[in-house]
Structure formats: C-alpha cells, structure tokens
N, C-alpha and C. Protein backbone atom coordinates (compact mmCIF):
# COMPACT_ATOMS: atom_id res chain seq x y z
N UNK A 1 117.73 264.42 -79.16
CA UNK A 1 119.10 264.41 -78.70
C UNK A 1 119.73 265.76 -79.02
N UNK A 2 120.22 266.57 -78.35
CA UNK A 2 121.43 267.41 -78.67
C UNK A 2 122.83 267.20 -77.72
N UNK A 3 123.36 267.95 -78.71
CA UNK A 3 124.89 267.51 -78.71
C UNK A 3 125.83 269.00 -78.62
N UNK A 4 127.02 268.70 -77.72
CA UNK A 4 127.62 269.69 -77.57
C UNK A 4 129.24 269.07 -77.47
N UNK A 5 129.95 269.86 -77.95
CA UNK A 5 131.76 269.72 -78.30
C UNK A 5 132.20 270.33 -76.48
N UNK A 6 133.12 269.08 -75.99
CA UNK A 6 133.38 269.81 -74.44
C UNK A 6 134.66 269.53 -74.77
N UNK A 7 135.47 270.45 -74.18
CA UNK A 7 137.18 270.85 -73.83
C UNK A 7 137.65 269.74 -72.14
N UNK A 8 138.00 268.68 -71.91
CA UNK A 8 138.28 267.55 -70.90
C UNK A 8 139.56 267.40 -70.89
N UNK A 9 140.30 268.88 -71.53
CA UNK A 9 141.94 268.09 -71.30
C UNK A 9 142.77 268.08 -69.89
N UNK A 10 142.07 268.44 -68.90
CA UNK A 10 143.31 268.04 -67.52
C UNK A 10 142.04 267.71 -66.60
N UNK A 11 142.58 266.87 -65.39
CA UNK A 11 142.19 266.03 -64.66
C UNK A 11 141.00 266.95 -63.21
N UNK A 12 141.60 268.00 -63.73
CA UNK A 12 140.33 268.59 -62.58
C UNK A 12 138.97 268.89 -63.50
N UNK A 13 139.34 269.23 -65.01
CA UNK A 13 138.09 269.70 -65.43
C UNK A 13 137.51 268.23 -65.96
N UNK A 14 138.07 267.04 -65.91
CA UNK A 14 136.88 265.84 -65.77
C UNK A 14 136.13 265.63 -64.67
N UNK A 15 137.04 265.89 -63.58
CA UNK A 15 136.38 265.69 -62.35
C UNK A 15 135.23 267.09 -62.07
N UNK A 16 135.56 268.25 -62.28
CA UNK A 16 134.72 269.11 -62.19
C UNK A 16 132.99 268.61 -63.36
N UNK A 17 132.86 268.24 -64.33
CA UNK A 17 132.26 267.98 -65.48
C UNK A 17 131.64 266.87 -65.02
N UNK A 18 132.32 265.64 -64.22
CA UNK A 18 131.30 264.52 -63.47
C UNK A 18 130.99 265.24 -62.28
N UNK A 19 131.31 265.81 -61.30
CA UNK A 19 130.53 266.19 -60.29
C UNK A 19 129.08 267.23 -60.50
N UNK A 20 129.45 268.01 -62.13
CA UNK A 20 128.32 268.97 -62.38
C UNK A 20 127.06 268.29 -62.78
N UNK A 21 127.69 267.03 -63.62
CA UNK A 21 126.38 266.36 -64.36
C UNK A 21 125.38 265.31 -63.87
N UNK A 22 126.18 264.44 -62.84
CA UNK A 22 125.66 263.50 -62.24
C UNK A 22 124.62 263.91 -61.26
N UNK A 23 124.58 265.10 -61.16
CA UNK A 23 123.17 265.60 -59.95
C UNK A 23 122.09 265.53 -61.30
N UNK A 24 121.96 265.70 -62.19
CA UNK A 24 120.89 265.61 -63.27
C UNK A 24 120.39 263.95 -63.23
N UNK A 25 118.93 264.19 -62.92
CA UNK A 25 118.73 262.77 -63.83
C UNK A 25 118.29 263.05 -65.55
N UNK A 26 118.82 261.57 -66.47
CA UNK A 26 119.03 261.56 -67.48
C UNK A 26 119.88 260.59 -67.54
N UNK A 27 119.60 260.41 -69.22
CA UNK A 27 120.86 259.55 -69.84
C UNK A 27 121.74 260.20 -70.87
N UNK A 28 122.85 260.66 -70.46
CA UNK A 28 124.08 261.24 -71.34
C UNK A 28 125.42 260.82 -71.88
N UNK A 29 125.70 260.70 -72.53
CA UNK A 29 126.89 260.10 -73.25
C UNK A 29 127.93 261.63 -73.39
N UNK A 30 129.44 260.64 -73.47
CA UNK A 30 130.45 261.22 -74.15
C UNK A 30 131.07 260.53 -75.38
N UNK A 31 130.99 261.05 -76.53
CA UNK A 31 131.49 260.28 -77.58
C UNK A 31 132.62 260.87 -78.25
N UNK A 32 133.25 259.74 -79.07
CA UNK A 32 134.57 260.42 -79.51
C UNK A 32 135.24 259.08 -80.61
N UNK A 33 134.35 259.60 -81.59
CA UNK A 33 134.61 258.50 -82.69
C UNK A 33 133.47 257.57 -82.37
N UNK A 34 134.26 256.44 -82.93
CA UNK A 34 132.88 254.94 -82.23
C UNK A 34 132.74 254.87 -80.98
N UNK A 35 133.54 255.33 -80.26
CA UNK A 35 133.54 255.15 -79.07
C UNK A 35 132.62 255.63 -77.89
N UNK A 36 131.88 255.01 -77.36
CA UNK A 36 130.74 255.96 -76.34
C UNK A 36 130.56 255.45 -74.98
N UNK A 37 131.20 256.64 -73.61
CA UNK A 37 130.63 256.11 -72.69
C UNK A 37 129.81 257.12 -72.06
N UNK A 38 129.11 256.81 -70.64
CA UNK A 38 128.37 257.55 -69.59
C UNK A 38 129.19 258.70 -69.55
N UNK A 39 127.86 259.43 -69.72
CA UNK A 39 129.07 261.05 -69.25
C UNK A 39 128.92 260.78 -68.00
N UNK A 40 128.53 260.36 -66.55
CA UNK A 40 128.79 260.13 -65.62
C UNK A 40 129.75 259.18 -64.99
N UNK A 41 130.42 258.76 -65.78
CA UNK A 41 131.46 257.64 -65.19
C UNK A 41 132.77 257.83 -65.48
N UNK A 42 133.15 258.81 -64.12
CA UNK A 42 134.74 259.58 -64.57
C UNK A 42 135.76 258.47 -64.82
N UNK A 43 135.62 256.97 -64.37
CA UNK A 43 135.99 256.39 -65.15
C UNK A 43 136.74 256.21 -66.92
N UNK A 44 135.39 255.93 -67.33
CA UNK A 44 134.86 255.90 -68.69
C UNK A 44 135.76 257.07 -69.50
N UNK A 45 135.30 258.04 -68.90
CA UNK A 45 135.87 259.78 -69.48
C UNK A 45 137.44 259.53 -69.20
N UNK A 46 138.08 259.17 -68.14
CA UNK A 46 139.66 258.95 -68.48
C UNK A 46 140.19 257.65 -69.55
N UNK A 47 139.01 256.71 -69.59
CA UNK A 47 139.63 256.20 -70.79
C UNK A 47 140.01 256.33 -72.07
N UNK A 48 138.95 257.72 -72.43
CA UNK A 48 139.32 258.38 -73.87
C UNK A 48 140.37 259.27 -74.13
N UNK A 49 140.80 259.53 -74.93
CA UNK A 49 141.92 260.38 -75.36
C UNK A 49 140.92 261.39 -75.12
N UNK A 50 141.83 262.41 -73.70
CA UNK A 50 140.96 263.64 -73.52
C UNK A 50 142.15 264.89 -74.36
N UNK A 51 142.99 264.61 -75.35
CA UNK A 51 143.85 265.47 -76.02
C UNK A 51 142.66 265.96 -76.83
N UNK A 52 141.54 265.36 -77.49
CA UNK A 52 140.87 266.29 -78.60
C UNK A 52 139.46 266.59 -77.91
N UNK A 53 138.77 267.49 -78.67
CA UNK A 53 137.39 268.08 -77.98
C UNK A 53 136.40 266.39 -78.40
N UNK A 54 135.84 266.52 -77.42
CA UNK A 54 134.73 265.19 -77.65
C UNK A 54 132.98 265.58 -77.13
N UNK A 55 132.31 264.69 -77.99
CA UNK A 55 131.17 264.76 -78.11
C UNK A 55 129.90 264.90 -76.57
N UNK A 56 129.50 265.59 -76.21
CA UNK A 56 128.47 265.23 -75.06
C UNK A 56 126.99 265.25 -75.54
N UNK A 57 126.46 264.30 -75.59
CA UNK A 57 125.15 263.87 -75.96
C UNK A 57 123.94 263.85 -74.51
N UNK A 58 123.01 264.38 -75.06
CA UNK A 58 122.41 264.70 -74.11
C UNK A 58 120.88 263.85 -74.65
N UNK A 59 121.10 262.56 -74.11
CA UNK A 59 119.58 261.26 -74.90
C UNK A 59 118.41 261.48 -74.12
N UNK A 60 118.04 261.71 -72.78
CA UNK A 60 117.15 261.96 -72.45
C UNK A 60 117.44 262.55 -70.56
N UNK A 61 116.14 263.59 -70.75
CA UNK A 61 116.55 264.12 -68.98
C UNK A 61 114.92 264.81 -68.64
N UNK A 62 114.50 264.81 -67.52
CA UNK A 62 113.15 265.51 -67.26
C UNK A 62 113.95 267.21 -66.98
N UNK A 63 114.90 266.97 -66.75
CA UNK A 63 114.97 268.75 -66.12
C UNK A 63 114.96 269.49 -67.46
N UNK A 64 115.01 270.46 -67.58
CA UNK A 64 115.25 271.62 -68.38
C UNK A 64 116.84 271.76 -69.03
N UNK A 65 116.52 271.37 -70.15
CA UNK A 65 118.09 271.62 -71.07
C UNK A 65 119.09 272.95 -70.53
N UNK A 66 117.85 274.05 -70.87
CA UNK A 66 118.86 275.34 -69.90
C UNK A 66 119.77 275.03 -68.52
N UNK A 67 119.06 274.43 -67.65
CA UNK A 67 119.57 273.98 -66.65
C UNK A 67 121.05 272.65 -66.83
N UNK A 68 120.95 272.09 -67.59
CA UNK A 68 122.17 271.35 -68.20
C UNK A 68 123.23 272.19 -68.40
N UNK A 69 122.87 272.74 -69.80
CA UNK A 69 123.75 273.63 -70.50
C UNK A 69 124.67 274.75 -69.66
N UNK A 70 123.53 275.29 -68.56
CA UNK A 70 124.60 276.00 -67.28
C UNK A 70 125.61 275.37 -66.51
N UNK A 71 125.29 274.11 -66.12
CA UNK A 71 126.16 273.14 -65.88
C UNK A 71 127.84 272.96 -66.26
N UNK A 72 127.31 272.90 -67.46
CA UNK A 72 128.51 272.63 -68.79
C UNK A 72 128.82 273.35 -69.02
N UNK A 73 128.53 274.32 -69.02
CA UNK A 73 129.09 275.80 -69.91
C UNK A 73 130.49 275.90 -69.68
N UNK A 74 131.11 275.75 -67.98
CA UNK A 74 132.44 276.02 -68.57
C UNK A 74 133.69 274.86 -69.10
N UNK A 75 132.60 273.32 -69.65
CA UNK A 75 133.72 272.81 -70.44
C UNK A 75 133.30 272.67 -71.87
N UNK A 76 132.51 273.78 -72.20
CA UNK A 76 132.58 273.67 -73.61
C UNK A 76 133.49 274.14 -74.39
N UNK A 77 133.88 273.66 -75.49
CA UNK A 77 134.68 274.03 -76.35
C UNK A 77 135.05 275.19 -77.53
C-alpha cells in the first residue's frame, strides 16, 4: 500500500481527481480519520469534510505507480 496527503478543497478539483483516477484499474481509497471511501466515487469524496488534506491509499493496481502518481500530482498536498 502507499499513501499520499491530497488537497480536495473546491468542487472542480474533486471532480478533476475522479475523472483522473477512475481510468486506472485498481482498488483505491480516500481516508480521513476512520472514515474510508472509493477514491472513485465522487460521491463518497463529497461526503467528507474536504476543509482538511485527506488520505489517498493506493491497495492494489496492475499499472505502474509512476503512472498514478502523474495523475495526482496536481492534488497533492
């Protein structure tokens, strides 16, 4: 598993952050406390308090982490 701190505070950069990740297959989480959902379910991601930086877990994917991490890069924190 690795893990990265992402910046989700206004409504385009959730929507930008599910449209980048969901072309990956894998299973990824956003966490934030006990709390854990699909990093693919922009749903899910507006239910959390997007005021503080929160967790993106990265549990399993065949592609290449590099290739993730470019993805994300611009909501990291």
């Amino acid at each position: 598993m690795k893990t990265y701190m992402l910046d989700l505070n206004s409504i385009e950069k959730v929507k930008g952050f599910v449209k980048a990740i969901e072309k990956f297959d894998g299973y990824f989480d956003i966490a934030t406390g006990r709390y854990v959902v699909d990093a693919k379910s922009i749903m899910g991601i507006f239910s959390m308090d997007l005021s503080k930086k929160i967790e993106f877990r990265i549990l399993e994917t065949n592609m290449q982490i590099s290739e993730v991490e470019a993805a994300i890069a611009p909501y990291l924190a």
